[in-house]
C-alpha atoms as a PDB file:
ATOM      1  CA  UNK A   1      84.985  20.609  79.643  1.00  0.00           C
ATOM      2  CA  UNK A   2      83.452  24.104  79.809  1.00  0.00           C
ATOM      3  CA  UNK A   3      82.965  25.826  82.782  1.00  0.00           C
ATOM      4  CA  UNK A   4      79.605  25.934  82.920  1.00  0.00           C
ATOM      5  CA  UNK A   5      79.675  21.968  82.211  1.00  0.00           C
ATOM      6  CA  UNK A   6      82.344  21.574  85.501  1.00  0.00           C
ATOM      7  CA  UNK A   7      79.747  23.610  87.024  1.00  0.00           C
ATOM      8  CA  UNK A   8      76.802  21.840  86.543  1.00  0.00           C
ATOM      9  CA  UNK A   9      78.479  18.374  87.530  1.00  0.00           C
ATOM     10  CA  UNK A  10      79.094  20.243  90.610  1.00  0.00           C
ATOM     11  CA  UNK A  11      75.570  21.417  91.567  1.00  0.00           C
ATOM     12  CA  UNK A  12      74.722  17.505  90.696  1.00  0.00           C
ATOM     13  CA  UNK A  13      77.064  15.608  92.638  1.00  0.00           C
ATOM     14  CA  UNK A  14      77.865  18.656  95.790  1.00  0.00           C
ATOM     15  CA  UNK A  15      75.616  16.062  98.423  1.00  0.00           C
ATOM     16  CA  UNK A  16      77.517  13.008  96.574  1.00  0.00           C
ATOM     17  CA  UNK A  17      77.471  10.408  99.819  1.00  0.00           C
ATOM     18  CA  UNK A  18      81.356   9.004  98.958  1.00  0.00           C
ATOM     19  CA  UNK A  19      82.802  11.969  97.019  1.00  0.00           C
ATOM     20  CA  UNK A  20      81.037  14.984  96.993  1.00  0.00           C
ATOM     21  CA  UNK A  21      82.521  17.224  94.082  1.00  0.00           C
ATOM     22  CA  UNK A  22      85.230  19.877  95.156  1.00  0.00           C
ATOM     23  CA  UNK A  23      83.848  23.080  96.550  1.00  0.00           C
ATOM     24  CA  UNK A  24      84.533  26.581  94.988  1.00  0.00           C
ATOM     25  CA  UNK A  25      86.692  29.037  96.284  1.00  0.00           C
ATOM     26  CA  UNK A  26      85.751  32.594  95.003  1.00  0.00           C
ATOM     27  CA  UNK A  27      83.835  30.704  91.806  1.00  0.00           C
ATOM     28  CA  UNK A  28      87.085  28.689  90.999  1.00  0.00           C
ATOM     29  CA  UNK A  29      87.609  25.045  92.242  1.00  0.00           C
ATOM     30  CA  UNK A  30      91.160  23.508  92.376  1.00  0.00           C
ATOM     31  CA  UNK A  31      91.851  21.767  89.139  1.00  0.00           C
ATOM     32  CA  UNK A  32      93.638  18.862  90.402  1.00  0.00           C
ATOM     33  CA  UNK A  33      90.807  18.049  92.663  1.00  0.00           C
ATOM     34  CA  UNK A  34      88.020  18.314  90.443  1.00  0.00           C
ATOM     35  CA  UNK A  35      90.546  16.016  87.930  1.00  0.00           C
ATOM     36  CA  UNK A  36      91.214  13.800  90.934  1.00  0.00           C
ATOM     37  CA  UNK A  37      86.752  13.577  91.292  1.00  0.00           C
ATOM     38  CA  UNK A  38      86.605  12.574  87.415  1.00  0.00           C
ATOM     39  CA  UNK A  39      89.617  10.224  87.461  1.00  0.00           C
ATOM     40  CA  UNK A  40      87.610   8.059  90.333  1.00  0.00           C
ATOM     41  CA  UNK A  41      84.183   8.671  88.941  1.00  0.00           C
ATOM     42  CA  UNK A  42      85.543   6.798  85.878  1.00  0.00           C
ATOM     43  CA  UNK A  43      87.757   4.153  87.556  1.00  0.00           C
ATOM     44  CA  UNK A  44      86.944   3.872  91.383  1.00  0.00           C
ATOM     45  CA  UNK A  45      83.790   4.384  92.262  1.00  0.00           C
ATOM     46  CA  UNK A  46      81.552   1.168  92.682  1.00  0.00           C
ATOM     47  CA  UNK A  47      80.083  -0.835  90.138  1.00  0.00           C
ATOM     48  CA  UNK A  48      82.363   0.792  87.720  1.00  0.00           C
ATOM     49  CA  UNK A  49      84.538  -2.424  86.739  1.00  0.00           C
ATOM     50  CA  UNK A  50      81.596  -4.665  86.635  1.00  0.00           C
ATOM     51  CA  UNK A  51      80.054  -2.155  84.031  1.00  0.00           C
ATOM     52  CA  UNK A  52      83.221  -2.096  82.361  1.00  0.00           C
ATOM     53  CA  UNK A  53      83.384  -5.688  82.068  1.00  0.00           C
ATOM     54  CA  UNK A  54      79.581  -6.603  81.440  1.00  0.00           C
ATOM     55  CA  UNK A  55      78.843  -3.296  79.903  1.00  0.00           C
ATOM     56  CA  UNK A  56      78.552  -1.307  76.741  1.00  0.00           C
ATOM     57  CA  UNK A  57      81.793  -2.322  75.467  1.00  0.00           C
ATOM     58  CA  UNK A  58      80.760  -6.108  74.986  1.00  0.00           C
ATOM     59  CA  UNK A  59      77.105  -4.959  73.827  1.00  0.00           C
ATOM     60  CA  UNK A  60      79.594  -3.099  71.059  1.00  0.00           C
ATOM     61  CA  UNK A  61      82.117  -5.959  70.139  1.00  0.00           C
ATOM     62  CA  UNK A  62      78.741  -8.563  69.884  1.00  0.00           C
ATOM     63  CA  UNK A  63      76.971  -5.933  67.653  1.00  0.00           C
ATOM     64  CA  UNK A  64      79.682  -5.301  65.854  1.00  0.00           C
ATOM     65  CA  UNK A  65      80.607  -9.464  65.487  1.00  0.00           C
ATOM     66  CA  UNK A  66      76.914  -9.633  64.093  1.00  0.00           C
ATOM     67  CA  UNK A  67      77.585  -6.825  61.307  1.00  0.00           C
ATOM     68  CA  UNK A  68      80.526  -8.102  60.518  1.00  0.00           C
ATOM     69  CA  UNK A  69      78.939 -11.912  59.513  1.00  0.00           C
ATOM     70  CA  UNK A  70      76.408  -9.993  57.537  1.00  0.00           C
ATOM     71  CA  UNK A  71      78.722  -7.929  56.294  1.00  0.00           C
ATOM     72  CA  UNK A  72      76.770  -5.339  57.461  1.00  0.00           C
ATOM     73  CA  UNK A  73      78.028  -1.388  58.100  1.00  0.00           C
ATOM     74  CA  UNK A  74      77.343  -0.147  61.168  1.00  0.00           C
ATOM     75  CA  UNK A  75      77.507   3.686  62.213  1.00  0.00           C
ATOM     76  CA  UNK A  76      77.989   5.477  65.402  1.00  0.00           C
ATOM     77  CA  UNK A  77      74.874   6.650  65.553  1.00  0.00           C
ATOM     78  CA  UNK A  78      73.027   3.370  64.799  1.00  0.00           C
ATOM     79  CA  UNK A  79      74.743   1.546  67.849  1.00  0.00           C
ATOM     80  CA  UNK A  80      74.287   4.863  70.014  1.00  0.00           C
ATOM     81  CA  UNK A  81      70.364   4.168  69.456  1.00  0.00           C
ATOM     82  CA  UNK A  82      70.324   0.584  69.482  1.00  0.00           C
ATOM     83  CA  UNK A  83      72.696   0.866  72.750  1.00  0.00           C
ATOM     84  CA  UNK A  84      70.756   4.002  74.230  1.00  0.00           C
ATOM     85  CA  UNK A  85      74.033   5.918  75.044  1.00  0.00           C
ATOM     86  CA  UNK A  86      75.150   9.036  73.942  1.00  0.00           C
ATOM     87  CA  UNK A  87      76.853   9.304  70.427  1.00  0.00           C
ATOM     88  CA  UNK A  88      79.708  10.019  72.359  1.00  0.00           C
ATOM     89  CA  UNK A  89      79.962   6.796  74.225  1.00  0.00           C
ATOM     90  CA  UNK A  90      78.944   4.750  71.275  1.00  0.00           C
ATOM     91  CA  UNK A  91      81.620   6.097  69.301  1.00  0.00           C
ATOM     92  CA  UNK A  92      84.278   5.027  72.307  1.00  0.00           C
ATOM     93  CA  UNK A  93      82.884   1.718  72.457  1.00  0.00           C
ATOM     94  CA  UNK A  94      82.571   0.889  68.567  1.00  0.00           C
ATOM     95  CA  UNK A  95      86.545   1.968  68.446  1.00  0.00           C
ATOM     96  CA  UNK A  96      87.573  -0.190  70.797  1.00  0.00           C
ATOM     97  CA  UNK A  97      85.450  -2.974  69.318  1.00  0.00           C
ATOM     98  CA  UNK A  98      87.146  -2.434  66.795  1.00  0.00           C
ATOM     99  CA  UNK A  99      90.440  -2.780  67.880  1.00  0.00           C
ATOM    100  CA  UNK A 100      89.373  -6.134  69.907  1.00  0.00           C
ATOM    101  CA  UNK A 101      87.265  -7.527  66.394  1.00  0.00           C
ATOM    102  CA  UNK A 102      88.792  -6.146  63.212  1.00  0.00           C
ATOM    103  CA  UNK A 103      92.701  -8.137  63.451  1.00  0.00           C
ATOM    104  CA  UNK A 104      90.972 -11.386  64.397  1.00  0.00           C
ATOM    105  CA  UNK A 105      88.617 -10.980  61.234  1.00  0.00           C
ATOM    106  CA  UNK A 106      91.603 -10.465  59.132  1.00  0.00           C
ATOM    107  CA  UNK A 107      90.122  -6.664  58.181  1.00  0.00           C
ATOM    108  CA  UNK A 108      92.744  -3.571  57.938  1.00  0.00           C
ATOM    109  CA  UNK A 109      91.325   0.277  57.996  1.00  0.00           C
ATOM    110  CA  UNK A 110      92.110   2.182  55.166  1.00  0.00           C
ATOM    111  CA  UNK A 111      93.825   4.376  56.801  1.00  0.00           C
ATOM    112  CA  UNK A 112      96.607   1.754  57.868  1.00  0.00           C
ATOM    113  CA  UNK A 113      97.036   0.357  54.494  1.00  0.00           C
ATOM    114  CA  UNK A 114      99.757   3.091  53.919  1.00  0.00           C
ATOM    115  CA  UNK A 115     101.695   1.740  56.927  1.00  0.00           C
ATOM    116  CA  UNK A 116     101.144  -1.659  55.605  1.00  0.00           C
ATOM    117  CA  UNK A 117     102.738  -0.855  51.986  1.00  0.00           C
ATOM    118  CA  UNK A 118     105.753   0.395  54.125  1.00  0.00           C
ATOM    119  CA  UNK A 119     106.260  -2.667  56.203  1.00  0.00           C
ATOM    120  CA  UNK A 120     106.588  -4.772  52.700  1.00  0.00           C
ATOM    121  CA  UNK A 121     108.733  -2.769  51.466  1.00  0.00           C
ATOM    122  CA  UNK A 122     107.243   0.236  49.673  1.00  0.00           C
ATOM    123  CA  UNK A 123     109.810   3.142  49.347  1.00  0.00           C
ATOM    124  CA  UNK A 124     108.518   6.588  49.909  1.00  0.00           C
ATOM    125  CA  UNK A 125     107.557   9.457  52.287  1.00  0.00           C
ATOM    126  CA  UNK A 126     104.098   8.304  54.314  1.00  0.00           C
ATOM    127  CA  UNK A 127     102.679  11.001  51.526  1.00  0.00           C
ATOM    128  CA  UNK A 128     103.719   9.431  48.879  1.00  0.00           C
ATOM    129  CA  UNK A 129     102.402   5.719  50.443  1.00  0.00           C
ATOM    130  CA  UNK A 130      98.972   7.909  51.051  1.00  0.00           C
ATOM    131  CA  UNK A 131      98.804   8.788  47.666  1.00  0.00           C
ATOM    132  CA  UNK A 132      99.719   5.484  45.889  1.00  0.00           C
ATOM    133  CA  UNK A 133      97.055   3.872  48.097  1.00  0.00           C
ATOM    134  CA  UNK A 134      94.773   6.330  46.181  1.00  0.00           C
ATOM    135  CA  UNK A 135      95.830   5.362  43.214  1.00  0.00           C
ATOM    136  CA  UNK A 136      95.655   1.151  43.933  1.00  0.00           C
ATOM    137  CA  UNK A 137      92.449   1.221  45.579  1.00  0.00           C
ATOM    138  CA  UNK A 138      90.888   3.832  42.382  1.00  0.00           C
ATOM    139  CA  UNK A 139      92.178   1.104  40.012  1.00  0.00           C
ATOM    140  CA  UNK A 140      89.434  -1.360  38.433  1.00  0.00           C
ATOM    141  CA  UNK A 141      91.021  -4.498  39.851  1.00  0.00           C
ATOM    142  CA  UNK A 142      91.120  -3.014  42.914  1.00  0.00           C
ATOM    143  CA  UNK A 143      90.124  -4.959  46.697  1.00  0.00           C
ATOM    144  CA  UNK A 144      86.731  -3.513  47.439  1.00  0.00           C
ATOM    145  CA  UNK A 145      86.012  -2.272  51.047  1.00  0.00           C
ATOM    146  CA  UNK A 146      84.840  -4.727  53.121  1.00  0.00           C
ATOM    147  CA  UNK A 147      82.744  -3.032  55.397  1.00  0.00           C
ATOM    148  CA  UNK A 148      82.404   0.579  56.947  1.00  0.00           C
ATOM    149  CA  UNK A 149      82.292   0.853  60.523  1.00  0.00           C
ATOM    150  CA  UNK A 150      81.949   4.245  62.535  1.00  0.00           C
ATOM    151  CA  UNK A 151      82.876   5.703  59.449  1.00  0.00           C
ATOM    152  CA  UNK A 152      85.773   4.384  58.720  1.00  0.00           C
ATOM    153  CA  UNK A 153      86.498   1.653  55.735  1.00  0.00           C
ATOM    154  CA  UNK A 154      87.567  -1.585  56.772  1.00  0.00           C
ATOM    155  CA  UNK A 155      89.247  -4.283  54.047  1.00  0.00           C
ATOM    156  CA  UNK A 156      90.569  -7.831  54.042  1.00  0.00           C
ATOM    157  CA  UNK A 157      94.378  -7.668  54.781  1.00  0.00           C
ATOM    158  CA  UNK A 158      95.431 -10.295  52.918  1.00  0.00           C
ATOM    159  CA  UNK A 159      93.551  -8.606  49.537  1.00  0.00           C
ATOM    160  CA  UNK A 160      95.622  -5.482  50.387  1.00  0.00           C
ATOM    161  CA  UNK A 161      98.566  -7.422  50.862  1.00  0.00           C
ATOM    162  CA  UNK A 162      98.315  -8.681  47.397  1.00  0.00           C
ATOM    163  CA  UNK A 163      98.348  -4.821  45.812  1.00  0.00           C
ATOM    164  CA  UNK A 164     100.955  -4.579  43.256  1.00  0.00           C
ATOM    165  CA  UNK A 165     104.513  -3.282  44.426  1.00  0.00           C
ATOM    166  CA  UNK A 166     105.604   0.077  42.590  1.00  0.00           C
ATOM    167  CA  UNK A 167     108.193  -0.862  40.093  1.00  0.00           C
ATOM    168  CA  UNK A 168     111.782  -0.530  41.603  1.00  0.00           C
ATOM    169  CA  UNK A 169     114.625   1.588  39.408  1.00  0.00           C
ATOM    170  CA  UNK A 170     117.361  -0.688  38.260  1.00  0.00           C
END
């Protein structure tokens, strides 16, 4: 955060009834208590778990559920305005949607299908697995993508499973 952003929070939330926010000493506040402020802001203060629990984050992994029957893509910023949160919080919530939805659906990102190659065997540097994904998903027989969410390009494991192994020297 900037300082002017640390400052404005302050000017908001100086009156705050439970925790007002830490008072400056010769225009600096103490860093560990204005860390201290966010960490319960974000965790402690009330009403926080319930929105956790019956908040955005569910809003994201049922939005998400629905573009993923379709298949549908779904961006940050359309879920930010369908949601009415910030890109920034829209983004948070879609990745961890994500994370909760994509294994269960069977779906890998693109950028794990390098790791993937490794754990069946594929020799090579991570480079080298980076670049031969290139080259398998370029190819016409290719897997296509099966859906891009936040940006990112999702496709069916077990198609990317089945991508030829490079031949081995005898």
């Amino acid at each position: 955060m900037t300082p002017g952003a640390v400052s404005n929070l302050a000017k908001s939330y100086e009156y705050h009834p439970v925790r007002p926010f830490p008072r400056a000493v010769g225009h600096k506040r103490d860093a560990a208590a204005v860390a201290e402020r966010f960490l319960w802001y974000d965790t402690e203060r009330p009403g926080y778990a319930e929105r956790r629990a019956y908040g955005r984050v569910p809003e994201a992994v049922a939005r998400l559920e629905a573009a993923l029957a379709g298949p549908e893509d779904l961006t940050t910023t359309r879920l930010a305005d369908e949601l009415g949160v910030a890109h920034t919080v829209a983004r948070a919530c879609l990745a961890e949607a994500a994370r909760q939805l994509m294994p269960r659906h069977g779906l890998v990102a693109r950028n794990a299908i390098a790791d993937l190659l490794a754990q069946s065997g594929h020799d090579g540097r991570a480079e080298q697995r980076r670049e031969r994904v290139r080259t398998l998903l370029s190819r016409k027989d290719a897997p296509r993508r099966h859906v891009t969410v936040g940006g990112t390009d999702y496709y069916e494991k077990a198609a990317i499973e089945r991508l030829p192994s490079p031949p081995r020297d005898s």
